[in-house]
Protein backbone atom coordinates (compact mmCIF):
# COMPACT_ATOMS: atom_id res chain seq x y z
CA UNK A 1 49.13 -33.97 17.40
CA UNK A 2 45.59 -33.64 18.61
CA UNK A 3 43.09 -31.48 16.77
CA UNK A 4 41.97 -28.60 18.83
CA UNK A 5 38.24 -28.36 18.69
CA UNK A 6 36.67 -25.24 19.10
CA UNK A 7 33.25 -24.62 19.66
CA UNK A 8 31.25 -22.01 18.01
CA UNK A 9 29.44 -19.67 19.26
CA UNK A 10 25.42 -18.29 18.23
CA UNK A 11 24.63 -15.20 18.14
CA UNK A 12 21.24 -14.82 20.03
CA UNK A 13 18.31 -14.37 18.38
CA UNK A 14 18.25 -10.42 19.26
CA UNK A 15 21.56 -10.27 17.60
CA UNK A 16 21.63 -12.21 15.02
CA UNK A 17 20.44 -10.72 12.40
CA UNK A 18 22.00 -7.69 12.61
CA UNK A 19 25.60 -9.70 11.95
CA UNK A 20 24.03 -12.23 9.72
CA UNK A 21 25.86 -11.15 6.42
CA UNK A 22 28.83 -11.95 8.38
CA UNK A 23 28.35 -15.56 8.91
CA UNK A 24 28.94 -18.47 6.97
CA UNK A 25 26.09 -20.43 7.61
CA UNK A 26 23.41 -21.10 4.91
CA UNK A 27 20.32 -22.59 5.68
CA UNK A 28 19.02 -21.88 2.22
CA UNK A 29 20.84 -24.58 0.75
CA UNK A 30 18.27 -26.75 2.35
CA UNK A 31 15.64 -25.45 0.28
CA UNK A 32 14.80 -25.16 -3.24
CA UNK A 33 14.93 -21.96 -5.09
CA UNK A 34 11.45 -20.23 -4.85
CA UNK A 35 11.26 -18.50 -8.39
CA UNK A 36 9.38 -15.15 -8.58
CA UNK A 37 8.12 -13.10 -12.01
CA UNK A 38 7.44 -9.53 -12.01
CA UNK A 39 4.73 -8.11 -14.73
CA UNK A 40 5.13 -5.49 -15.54
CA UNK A 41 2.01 -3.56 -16.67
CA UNK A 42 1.86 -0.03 -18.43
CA UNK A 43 2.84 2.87 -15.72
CA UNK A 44 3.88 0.51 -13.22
CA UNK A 45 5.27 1.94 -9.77
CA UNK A 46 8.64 1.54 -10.10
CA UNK A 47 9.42 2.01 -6.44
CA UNK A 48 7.23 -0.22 -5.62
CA UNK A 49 8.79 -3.01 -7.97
CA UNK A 50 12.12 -2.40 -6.47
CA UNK A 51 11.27 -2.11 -3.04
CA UNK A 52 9.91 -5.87 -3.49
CA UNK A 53 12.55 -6.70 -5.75
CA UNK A 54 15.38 -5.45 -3.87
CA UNK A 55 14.22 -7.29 -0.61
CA UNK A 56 15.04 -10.62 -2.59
CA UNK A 57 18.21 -9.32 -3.80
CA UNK A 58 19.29 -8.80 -0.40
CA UNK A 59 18.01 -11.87 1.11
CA UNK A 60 19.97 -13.71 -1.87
CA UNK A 61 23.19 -11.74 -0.53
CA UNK A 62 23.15 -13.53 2.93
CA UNK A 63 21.77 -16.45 1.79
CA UNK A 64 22.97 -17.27 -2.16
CA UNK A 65 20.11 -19.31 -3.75
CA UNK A 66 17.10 -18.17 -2.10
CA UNK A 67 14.94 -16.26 -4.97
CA UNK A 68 15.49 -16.56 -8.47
CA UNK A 69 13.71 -13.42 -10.28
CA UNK A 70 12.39 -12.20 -13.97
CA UNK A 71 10.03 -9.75 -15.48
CA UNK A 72 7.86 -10.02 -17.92
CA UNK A 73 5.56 -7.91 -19.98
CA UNK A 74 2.13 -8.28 -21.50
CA UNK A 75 2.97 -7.34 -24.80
CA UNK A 76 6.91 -7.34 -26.76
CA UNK A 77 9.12 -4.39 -26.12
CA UNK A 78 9.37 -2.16 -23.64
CA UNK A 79 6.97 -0.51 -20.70
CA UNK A 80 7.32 3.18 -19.32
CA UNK A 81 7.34 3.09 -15.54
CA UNK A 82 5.21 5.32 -13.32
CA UNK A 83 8.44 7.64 -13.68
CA UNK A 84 9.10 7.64 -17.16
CA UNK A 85 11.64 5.11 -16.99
CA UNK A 86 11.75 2.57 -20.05
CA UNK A 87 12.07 -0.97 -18.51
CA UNK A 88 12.54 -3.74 -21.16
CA UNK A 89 11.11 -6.72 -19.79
CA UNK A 90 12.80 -10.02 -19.58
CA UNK A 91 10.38 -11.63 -22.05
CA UNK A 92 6.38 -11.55 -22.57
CA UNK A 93 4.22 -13.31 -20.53
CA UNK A 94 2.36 -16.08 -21.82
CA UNK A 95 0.78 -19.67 -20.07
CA UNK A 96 4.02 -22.02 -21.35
CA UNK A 97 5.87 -19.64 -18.95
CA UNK A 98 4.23 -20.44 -15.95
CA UNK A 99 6.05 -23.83 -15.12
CA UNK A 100 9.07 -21.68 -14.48
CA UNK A 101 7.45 -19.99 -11.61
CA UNK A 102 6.27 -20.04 -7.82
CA UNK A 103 4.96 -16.45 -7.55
CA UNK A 104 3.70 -14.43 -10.00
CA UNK A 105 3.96 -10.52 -8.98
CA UNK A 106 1.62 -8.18 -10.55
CA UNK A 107 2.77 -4.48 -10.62
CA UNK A 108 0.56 -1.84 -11.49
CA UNK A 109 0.59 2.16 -10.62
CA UNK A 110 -1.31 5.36 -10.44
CA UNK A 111 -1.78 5.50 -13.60
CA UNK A 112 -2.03 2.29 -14.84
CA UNK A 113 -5.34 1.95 -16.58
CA UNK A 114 -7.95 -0.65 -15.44
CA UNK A 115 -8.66 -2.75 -17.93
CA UNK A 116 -9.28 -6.07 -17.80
CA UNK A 117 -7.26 -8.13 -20.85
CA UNK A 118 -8.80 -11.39 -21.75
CA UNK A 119 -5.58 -13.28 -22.53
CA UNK A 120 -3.97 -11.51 -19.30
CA UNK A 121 -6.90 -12.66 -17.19
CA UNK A 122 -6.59 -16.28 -18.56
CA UNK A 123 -2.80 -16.15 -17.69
CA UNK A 124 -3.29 -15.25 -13.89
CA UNK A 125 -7.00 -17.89 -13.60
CA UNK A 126 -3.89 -20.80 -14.94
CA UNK A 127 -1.33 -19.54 -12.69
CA UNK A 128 -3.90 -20.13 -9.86
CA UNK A 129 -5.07 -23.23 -10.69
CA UNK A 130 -1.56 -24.21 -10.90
CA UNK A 131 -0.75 -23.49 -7.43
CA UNK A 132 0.93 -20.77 -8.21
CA UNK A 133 1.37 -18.08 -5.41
CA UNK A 134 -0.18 -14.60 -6.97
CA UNK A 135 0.79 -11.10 -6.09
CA UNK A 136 -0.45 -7.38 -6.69
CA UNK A 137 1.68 -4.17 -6.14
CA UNK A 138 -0.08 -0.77 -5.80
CA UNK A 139 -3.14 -1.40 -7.86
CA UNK A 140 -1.92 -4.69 -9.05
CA UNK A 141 -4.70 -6.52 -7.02
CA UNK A 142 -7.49 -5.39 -9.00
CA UNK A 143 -6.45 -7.63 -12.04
CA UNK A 144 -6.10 -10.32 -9.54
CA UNK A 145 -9.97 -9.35 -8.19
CA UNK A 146 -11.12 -8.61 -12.08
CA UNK A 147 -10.02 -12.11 -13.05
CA UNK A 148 -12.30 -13.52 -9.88
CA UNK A 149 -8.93 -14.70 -7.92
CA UNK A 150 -9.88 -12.94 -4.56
CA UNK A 151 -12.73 -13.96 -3.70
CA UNK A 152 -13.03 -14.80 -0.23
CA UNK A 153 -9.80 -12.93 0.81
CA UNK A 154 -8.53 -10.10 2.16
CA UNK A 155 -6.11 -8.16 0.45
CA UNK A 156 -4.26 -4.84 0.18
CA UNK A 157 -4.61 -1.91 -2.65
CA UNK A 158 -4.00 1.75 -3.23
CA UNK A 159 -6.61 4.03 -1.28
CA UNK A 160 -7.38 5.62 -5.00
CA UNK A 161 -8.59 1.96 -6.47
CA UNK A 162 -10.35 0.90 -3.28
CA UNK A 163 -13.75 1.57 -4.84
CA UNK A 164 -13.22 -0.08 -7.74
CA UNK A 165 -11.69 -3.55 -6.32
CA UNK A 166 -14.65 -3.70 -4.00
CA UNK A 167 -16.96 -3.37 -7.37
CA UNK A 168 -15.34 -6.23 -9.26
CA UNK A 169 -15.03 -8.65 -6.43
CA UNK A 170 -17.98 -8.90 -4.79
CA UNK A 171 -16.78 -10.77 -1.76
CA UNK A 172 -13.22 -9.60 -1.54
CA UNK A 173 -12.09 -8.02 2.03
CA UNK A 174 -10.76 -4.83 0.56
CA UNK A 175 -8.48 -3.36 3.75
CA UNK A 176 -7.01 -0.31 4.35
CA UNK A 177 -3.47 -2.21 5.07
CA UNK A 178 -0.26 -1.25 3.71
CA UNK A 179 0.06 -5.20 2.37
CA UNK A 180 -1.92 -8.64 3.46
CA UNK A 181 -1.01 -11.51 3.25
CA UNK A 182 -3.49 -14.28 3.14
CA UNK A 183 -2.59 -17.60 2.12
CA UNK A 184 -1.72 -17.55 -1.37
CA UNK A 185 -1.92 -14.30 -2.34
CA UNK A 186 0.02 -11.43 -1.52
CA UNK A 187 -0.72 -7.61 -2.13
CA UNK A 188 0.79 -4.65 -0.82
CA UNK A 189 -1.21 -0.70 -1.25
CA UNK A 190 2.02 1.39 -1.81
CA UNK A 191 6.25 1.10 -1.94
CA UNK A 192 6.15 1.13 1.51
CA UNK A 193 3.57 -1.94 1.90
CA UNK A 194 5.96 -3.60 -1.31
CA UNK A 195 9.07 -4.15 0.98
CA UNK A 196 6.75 -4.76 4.19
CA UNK A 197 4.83 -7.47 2.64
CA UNK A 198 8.04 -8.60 0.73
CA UNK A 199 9.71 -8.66 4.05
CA UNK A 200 6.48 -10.69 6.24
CA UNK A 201 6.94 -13.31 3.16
CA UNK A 202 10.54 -14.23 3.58
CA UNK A 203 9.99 -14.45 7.30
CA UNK A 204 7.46 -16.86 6.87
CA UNK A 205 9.53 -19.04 4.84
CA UNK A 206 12.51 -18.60 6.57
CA UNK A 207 12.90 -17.28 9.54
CA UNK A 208 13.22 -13.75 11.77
CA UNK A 209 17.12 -13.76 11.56
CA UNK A 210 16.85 -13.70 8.06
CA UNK A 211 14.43 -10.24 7.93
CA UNK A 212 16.31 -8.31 10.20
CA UNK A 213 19.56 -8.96 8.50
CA UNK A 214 18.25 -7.47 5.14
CA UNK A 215 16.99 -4.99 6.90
CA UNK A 216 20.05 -3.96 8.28
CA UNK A 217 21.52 -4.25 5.07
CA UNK A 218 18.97 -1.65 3.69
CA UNK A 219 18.95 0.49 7.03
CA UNK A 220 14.87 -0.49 6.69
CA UNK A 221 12.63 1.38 9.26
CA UNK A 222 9.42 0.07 9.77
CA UNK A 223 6.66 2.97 8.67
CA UNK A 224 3.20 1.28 8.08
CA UNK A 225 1.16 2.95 5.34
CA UNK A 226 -1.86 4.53 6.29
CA UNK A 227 -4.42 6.51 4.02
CA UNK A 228 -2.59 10.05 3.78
CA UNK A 229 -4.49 12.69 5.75
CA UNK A 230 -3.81 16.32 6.22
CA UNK A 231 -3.19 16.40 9.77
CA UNK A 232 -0.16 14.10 9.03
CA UNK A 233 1.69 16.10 7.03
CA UNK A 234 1.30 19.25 9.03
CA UNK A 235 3.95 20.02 11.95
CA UNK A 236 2.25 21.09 15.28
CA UNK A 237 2.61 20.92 19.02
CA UNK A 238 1.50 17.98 20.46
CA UNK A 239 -2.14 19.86 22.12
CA UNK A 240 -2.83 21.04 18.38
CA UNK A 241 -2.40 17.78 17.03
CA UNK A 242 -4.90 16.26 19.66
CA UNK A 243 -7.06 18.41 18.25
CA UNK A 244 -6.58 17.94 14.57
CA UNK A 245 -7.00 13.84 15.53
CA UNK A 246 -9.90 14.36 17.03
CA UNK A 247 -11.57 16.89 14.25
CA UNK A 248 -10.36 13.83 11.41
CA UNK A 249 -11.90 11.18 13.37
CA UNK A 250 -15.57 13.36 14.02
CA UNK A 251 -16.33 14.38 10.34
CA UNK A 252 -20.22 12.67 9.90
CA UNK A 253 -21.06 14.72 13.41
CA UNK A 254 -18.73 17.47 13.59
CA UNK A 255 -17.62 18.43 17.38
CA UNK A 256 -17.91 21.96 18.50
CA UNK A 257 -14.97 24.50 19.58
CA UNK A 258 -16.46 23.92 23.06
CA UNK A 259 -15.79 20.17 23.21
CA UNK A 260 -12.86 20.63 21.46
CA UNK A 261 -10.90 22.36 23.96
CA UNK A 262 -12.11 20.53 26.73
CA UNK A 263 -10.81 17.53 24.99
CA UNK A 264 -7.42 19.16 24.44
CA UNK A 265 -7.42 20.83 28.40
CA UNK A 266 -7.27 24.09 26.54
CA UNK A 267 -9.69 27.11 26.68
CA UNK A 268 -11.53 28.08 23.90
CA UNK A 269 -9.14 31.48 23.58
CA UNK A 270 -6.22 29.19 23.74
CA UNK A 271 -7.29 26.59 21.03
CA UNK A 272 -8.01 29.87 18.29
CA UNK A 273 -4.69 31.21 19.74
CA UNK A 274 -2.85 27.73 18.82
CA UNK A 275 -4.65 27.53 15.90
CA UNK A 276 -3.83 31.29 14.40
CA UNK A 277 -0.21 30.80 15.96
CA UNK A 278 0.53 27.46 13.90
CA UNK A 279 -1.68 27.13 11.17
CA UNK A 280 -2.64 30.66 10.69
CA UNK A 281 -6.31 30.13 10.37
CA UNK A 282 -9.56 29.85 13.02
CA UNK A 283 -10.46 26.31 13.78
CA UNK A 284 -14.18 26.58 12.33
CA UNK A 285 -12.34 27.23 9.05
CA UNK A 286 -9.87 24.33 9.50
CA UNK A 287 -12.72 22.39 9.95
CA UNK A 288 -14.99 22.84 7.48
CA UNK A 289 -11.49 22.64 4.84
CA UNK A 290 -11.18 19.21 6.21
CA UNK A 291 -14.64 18.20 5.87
CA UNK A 292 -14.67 19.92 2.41
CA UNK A 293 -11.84 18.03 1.30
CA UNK A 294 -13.25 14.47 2.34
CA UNK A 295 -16.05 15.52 0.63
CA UNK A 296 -14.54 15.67 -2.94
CA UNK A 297 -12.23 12.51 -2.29
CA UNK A 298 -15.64 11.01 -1.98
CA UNK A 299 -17.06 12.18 -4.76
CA UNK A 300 -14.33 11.47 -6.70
CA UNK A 301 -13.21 7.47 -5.41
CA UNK A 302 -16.38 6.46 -4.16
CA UNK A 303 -20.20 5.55 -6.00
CA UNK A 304 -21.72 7.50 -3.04
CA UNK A 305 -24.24 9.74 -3.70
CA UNK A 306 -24.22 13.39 -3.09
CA UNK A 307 -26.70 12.98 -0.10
CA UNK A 308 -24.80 10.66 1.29
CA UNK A 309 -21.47 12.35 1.00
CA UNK A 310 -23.01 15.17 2.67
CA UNK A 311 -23.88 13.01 5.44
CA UNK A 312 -20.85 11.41 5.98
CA UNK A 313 -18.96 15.40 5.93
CA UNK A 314 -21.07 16.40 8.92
CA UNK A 315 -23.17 19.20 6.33
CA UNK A 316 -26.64 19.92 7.27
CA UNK A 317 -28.56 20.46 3.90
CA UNK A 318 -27.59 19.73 -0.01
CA UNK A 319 -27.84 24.01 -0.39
CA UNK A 320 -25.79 24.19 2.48
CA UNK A 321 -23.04 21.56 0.81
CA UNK A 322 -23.50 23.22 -2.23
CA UNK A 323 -22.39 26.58 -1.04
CA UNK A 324 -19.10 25.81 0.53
CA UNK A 325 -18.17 23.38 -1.71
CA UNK A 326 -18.77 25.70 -4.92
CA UNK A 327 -16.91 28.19 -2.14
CA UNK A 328 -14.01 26.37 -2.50
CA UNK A 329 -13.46 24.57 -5.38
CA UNK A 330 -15.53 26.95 -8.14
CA UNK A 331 -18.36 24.14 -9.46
CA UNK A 332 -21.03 22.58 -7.24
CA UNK A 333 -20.57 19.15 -6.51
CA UNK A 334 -23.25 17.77 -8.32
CA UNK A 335 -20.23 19.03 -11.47
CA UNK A 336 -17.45 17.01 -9.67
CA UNK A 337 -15.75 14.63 -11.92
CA UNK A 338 -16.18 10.24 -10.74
CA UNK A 339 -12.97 8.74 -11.05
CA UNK A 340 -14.01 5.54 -10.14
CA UNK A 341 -14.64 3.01 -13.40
């Protein structure tokens, strides 16, 4: 008896993806294992960790073989997560380790400290010179700038460690993206940027297919990270919200109620109404809270000086700064506390 042949169909490239974990096909086979390591520093982000992690996880479920994965800590023992998890690393980190690996991940946190550790920093300068691909998670990329391993490119880091990035490498493009990836080094600013960045990798060594069927998997939706500001988290019509762009985007030469609500096709009357209807206050007072507000972040994350934060909050004179801000927050700015090291 003849054998009946039957041809198989492909999914198009729209589709296929999204039914990937249902066929048998595996192009990873073709390619060797790309073997990633996670450290794991003090106060680490752990959603940020797993976001990453669990993007190679998945990719390994439709394609067995892909990613091979371990963490390691600086020290022995165990490290306490950003939530007060206890993670007990696979082993501790050290230079006869790095043979093992293709990418070395570095996680940091909020509150992991900056500090630069000498036999850490001579870990990561190997790993480069190795050819090793090097990662940072959250503020994971300022070890990677402290230890003089992004100069030259542009990279990714939590709005809060900005500043301090910029200060240690000189000639690093520090960018307000949710991840970058350029070349050989990877960093992502936030859990959101982890999976995003994790995601653009895998595409670029595989292929689209791949992506979308671990994002189906994971029911991903795409939500780039962008520097949190106050008139995203507050729920308004869609003329208010015009308005609250626009007041955001003027803060160094403040617009008046006038241009305001000829921006927003409103009347003056209207714009206080919409104002006093949705966010109960007057939009001179909205304003100047916004202004105020930029104003400490400044002083806190940034080396500007007090002039110059004025300046860049629309205020007209350091007395005048001085007022509202002691207004609002008690102390006069000159008294605010520099978190930047």
């Amino acid at each position: 008896m003849d054998r009946i042949v039957i041809e198989r169909r492909q999914f198009s490239a729209g589709l296929k993806g999204k039914n990937l974990r249902y066929l048998t096909e595996n192009p990873g086979l073709d390619r060797p294992t790309v073997r990633v390591g996670f450290v794991l520093l003090e106060h680490f982000s752990l959603p940020a960790f797993t976001q990453a992690l669990d993007a190679l996880i998945t990719a390994n479920l439709l394609r067995p073989g892909l990613f091979a994965t371990q963490t390691f800590g600086l020290a022995q023992g165990e490290v306490v997560s950003d939530l007060g998890l206890v993670i007990r690393p696979d082993s501790q980190l050290d230079v006869s380790q790095l043979n093992a690996l293709d990418v070395l991940v570095v996680c940091g946190g909020y509150r992991t400290e900056l500090n630069s550790d000498e036999a850490f920093t001579h870990v990561l300068k190997t790993a480069a010179q190795q050819g090793i691909t090097l990662a940072g998670l959250w503020n994971g990329a300022w070890f990677l700038g402290s230890a003089g391993l992004l100069e030259g490119y542009r990279c990714a880091i939590h709005p809060e460690h900005r500043p301090a990035l910029a200060e240690v490498s000189k000639t690093a493009h520090v960018t307000s993206e949710p991840y970058v990836i350029d070349r050989d080094r990877l960093t992502a600013s936030s859990p959101s940027g982890a999976i995003q960045m994790a995601l653009a990798w895998i595409k670029s060594l595989h292929d689209k297919a791949l992506v979308e069927g671990v994002e189906d998997i994971l029911a991903f939706e795409e939500s780039r990270y962008r520097r949190i500001k106050p008139t995203e988290k507050i729920s308004v019509s869609a003329p208010l919200r015009e308005v609250l762009k626009l007041m955001d985007a003027n803060l160094e030469e403040p617009l008046e109620l006038e241009q305001l609500a000829v921006y927003a096709g409103r009347s003056r009357r209207q714009l206080e109404r919409l104002f006093k209807e949705q966010l109960g206050t007057t939009p001179q007072r909205y304003y100047m809270e916004l202004r105020i507000t930029e104003a400490r972040r400044l002083l806190q994350h940034t080396e500007l000086s007090q002039v110059d934060v004025l300046v860049a909050c629309g205020f007209v004179s350091p007395s005048h700064f001085s007022k509202c801000y002691s207004a609002y927050f008690g102390y006069r700015p000159s008294k605010e506390k520099r978190l930047v090291k």
